[in-house]
Protein backbone atom coordinates (compact mmCIF):
# COMPACT_ATOMS: atom_id res chain seq x y z
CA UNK A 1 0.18 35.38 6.34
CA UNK A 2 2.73 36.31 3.87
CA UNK A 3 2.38 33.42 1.59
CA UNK A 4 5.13 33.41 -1.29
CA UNK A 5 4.23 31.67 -4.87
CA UNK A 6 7.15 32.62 -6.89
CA UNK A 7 9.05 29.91 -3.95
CA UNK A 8 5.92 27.11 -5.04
CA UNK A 9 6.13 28.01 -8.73
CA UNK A 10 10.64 27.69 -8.49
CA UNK A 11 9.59 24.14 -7.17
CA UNK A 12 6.87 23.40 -8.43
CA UNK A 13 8.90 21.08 -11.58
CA UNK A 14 10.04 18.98 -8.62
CA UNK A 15 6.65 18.70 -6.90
CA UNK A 16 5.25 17.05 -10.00
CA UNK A 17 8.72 14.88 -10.08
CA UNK A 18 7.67 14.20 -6.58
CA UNK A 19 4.18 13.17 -7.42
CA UNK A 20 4.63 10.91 -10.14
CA UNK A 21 7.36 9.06 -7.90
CA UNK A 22 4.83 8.84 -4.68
CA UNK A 23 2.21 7.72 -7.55
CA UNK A 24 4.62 4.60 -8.75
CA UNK A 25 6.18 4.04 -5.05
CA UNK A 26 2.12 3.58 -4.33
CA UNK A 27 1.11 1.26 -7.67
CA UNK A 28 3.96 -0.71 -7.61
CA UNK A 29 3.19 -1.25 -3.97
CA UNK A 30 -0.50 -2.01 -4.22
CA UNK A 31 0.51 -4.73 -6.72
CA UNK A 32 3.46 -6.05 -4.81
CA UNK A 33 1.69 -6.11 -1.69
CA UNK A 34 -1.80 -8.15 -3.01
CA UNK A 35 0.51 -10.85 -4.69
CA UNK A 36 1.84 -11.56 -1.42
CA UNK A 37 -1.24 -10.88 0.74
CA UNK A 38 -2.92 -13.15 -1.55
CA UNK A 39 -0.49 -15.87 -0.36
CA UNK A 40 -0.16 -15.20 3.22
CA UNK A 41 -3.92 -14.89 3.57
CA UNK A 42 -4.10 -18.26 2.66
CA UNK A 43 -1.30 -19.45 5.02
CA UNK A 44 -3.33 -17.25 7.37
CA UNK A 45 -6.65 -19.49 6.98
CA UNK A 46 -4.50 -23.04 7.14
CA UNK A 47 -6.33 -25.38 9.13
CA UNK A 48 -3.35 -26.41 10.68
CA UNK A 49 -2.21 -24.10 13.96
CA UNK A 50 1.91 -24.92 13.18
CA UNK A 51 1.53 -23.95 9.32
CA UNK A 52 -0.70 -20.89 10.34
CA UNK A 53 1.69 -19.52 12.77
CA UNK A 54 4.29 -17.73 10.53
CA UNK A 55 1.78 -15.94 8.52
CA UNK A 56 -0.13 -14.99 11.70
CA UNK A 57 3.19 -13.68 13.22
CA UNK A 58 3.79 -11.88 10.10
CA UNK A 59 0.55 -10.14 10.27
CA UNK A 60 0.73 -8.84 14.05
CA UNK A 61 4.26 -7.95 13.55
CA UNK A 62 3.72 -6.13 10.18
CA UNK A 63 0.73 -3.99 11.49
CA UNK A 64 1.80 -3.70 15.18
CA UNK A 65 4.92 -1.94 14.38
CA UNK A 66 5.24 1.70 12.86
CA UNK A 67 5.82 1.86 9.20
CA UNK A 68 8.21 4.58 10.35
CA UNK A 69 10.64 1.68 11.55
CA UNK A 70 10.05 -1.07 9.01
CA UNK A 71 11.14 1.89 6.77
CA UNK A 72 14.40 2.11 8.25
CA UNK A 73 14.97 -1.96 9.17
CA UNK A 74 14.63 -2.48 5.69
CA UNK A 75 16.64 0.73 4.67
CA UNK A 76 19.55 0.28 6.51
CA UNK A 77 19.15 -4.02 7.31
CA UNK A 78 17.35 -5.34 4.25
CA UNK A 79 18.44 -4.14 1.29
CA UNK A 80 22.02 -3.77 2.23
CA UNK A 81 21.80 -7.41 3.04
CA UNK A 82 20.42 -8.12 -0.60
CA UNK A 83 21.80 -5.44 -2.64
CA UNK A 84 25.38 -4.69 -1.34
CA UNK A 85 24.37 -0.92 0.06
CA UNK A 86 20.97 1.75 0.32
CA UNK A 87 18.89 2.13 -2.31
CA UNK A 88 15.88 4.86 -1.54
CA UNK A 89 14.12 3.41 -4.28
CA UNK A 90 14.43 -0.23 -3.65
CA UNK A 91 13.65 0.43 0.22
CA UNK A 92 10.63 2.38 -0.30
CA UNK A 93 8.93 -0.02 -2.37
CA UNK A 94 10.04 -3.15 0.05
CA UNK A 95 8.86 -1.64 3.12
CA UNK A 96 5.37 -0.67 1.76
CA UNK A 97 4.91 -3.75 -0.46
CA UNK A 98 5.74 -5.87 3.03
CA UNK A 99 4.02 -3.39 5.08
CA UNK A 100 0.74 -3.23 2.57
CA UNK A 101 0.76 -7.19 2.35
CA UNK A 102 -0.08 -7.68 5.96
CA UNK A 103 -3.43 -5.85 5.49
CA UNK A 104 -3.76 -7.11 2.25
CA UNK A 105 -3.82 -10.40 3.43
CA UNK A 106 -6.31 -9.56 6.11
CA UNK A 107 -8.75 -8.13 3.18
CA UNK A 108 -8.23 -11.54 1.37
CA UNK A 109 -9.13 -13.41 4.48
CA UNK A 110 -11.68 -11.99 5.39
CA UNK A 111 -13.38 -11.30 1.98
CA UNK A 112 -13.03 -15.21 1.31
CA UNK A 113 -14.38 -15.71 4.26
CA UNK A 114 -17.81 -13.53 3.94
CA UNK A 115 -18.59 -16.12 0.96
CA UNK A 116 -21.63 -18.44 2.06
CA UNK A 117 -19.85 -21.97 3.47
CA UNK A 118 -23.13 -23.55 1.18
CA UNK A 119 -21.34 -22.10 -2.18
CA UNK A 120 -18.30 -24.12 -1.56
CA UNK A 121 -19.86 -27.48 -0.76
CA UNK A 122 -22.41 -27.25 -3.49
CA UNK A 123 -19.27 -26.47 -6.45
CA UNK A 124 -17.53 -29.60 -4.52
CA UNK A 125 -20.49 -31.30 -4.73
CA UNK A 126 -20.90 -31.08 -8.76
CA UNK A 127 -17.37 -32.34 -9.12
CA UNK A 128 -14.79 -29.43 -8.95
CA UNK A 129 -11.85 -29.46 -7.33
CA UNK A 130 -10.79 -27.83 -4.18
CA UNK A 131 -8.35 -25.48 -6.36
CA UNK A 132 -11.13 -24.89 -9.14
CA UNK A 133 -14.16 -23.70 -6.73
CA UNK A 134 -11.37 -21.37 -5.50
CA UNK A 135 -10.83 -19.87 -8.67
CA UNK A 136 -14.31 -19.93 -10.13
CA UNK A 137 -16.69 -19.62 -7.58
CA UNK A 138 -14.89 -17.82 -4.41
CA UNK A 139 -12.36 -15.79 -5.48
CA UNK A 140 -14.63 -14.10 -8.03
CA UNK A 141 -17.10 -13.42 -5.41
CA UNK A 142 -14.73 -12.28 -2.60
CA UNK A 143 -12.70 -9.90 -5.29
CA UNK A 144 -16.17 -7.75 -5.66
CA UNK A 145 -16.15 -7.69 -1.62
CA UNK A 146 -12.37 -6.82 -1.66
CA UNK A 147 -12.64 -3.70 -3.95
CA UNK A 148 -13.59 -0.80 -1.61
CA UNK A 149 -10.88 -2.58 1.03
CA UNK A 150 -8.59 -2.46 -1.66
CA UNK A 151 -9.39 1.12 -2.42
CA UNK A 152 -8.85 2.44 0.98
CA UNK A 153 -5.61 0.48 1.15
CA UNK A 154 -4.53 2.57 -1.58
CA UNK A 155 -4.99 5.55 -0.80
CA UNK A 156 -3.33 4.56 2.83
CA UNK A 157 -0.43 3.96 0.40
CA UNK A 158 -0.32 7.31 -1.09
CA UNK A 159 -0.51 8.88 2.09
CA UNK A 160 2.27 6.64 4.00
CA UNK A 161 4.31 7.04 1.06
CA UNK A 162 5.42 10.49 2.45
CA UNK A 163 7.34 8.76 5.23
CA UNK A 164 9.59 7.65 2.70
CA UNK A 165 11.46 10.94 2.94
CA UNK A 166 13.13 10.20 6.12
CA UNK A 167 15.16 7.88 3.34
CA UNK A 168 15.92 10.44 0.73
CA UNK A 169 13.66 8.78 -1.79
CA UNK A 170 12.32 11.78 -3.88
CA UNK A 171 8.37 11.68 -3.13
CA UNK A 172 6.46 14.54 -2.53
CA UNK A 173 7.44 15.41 0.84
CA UNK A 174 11.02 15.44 0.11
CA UNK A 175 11.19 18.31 -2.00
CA UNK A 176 8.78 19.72 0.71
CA UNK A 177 11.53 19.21 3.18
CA UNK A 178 13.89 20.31 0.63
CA UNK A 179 12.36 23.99 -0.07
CA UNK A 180 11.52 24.30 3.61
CA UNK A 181 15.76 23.98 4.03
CA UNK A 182 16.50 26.55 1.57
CA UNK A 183 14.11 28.88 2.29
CA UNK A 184 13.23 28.14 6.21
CA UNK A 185 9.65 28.46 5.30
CA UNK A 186 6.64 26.31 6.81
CA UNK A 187 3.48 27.37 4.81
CA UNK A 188 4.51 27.25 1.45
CA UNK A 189 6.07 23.47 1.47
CA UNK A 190 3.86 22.08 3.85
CA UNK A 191 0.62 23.41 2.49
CA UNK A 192 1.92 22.98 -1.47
CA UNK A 193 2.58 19.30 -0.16
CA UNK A 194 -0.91 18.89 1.46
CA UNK A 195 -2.91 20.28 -1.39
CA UNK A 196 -1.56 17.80 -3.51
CA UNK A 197 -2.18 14.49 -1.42
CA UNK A 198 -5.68 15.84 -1.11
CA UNK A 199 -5.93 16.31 -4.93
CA UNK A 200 -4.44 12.49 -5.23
CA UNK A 201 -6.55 11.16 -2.23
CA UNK A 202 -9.93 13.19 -3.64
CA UNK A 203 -9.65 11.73 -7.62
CA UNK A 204 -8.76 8.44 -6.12
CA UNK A 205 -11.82 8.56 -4.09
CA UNK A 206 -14.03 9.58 -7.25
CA UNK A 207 -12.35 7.06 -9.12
CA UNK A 208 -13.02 4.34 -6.76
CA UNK A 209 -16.87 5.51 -6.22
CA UNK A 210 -17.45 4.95 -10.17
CA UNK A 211 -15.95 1.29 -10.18
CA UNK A 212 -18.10 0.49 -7.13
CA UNK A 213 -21.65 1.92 -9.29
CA UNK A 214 -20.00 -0.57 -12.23
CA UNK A 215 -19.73 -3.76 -10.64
């Protein structure tokens, strides 16, 4: 295979540009998208059916469609409808914050959920408040359970993040696209691309291993 470095090393400035964009387009979407799974996993456990329904519509919808096409409903519908006109930026963090906030608020659900029913009733019990054993004695719990969800939900992030190039926002795998057009060569954008999601994916991994042994 005639592999050619001096096209990865021309690039290779914009692959790091690339990287550090993918790396905020993920964090900013991590963030975005627990704030409002936090919410709509508690809409999700409502005890009443009518108030549950939107959140539980939100949550099929969001992960029984493609990320591909929220990408571009909120590309070309969304943010024009907000903003006035496109904005790669602004789309790409929309559509994964909304897209990450579905299974966000599954992970809350369900982490709240694994908490012993007993726990709850006993902090009621000694006098707290609904809102207080929440805070103090669930959440604190279910957070612990949540991390290694959590984890893998980022690192999902990092990796979806390269759909964002269909919208021209200037991740990794657009400049991959990018030096494939110039030079109409496969190997050296594709491969320069997937070395560095696995270096991302890998240190994330390590990184998530040592706050698991620390908690």
């Amino acid at each position: 295979m005639d592999f050619r470095f001096n096209i990865v090393g021309d690039y290779l400035p914009l692959f790091l540009r690339g990287t550090l964009y993918t790396i905020g387009f993920s964090i900013a979407s991590i963030i975005i998208g627990s704030l409002l799974g936090l919410a709509i996993g508690f809409g999700r456990m409502a005890k009443n059916p009518v108030a549950r329904w939107p959140f539980v519509a939100y949550i099929n919808f969001l992960r029984g469609t493609p990320l591909y096409v929220q990408i571009l409903m909120v590309h070309f519908g969304v943010v024009p409808f907000f903003y006035g006109s496109t904005n790669a930026l602004i789309s790409g963090v929309v559509a994964l914050s909304l897209n990450s906030a579905a299974y966000s608020a599954e992970i809350f659900r369900a982490g709240i959920q694994s908490i012993d029913p007993g726990q709850r009733e006993a902090a009621l019990s000694l006098g707290m408040t609904g809102r207080q054993t929440m805070r103090f004695v669930i959440l604190p719990q279910a957070i612990k359970r949540m991390v290694p969800a959590f984890g893998n939900e980022f690192i999902v992030l990092v990796k979806d993040s390269s759909l964002l190039a269909l919208i021209a926002a200037p991740e990794i795998m657009y400049w991959g696209n990018t030096m494939k057009g110039q030079y109409m060569r496969i190997w050296e954008p594709y491969l320069t691309a997937a070395v560095i999601y696995f270096v991302l994916t890998y240190l994330l991994n390590k990184l998530l291993a040592y706050i698991e042994r620390r908690m």
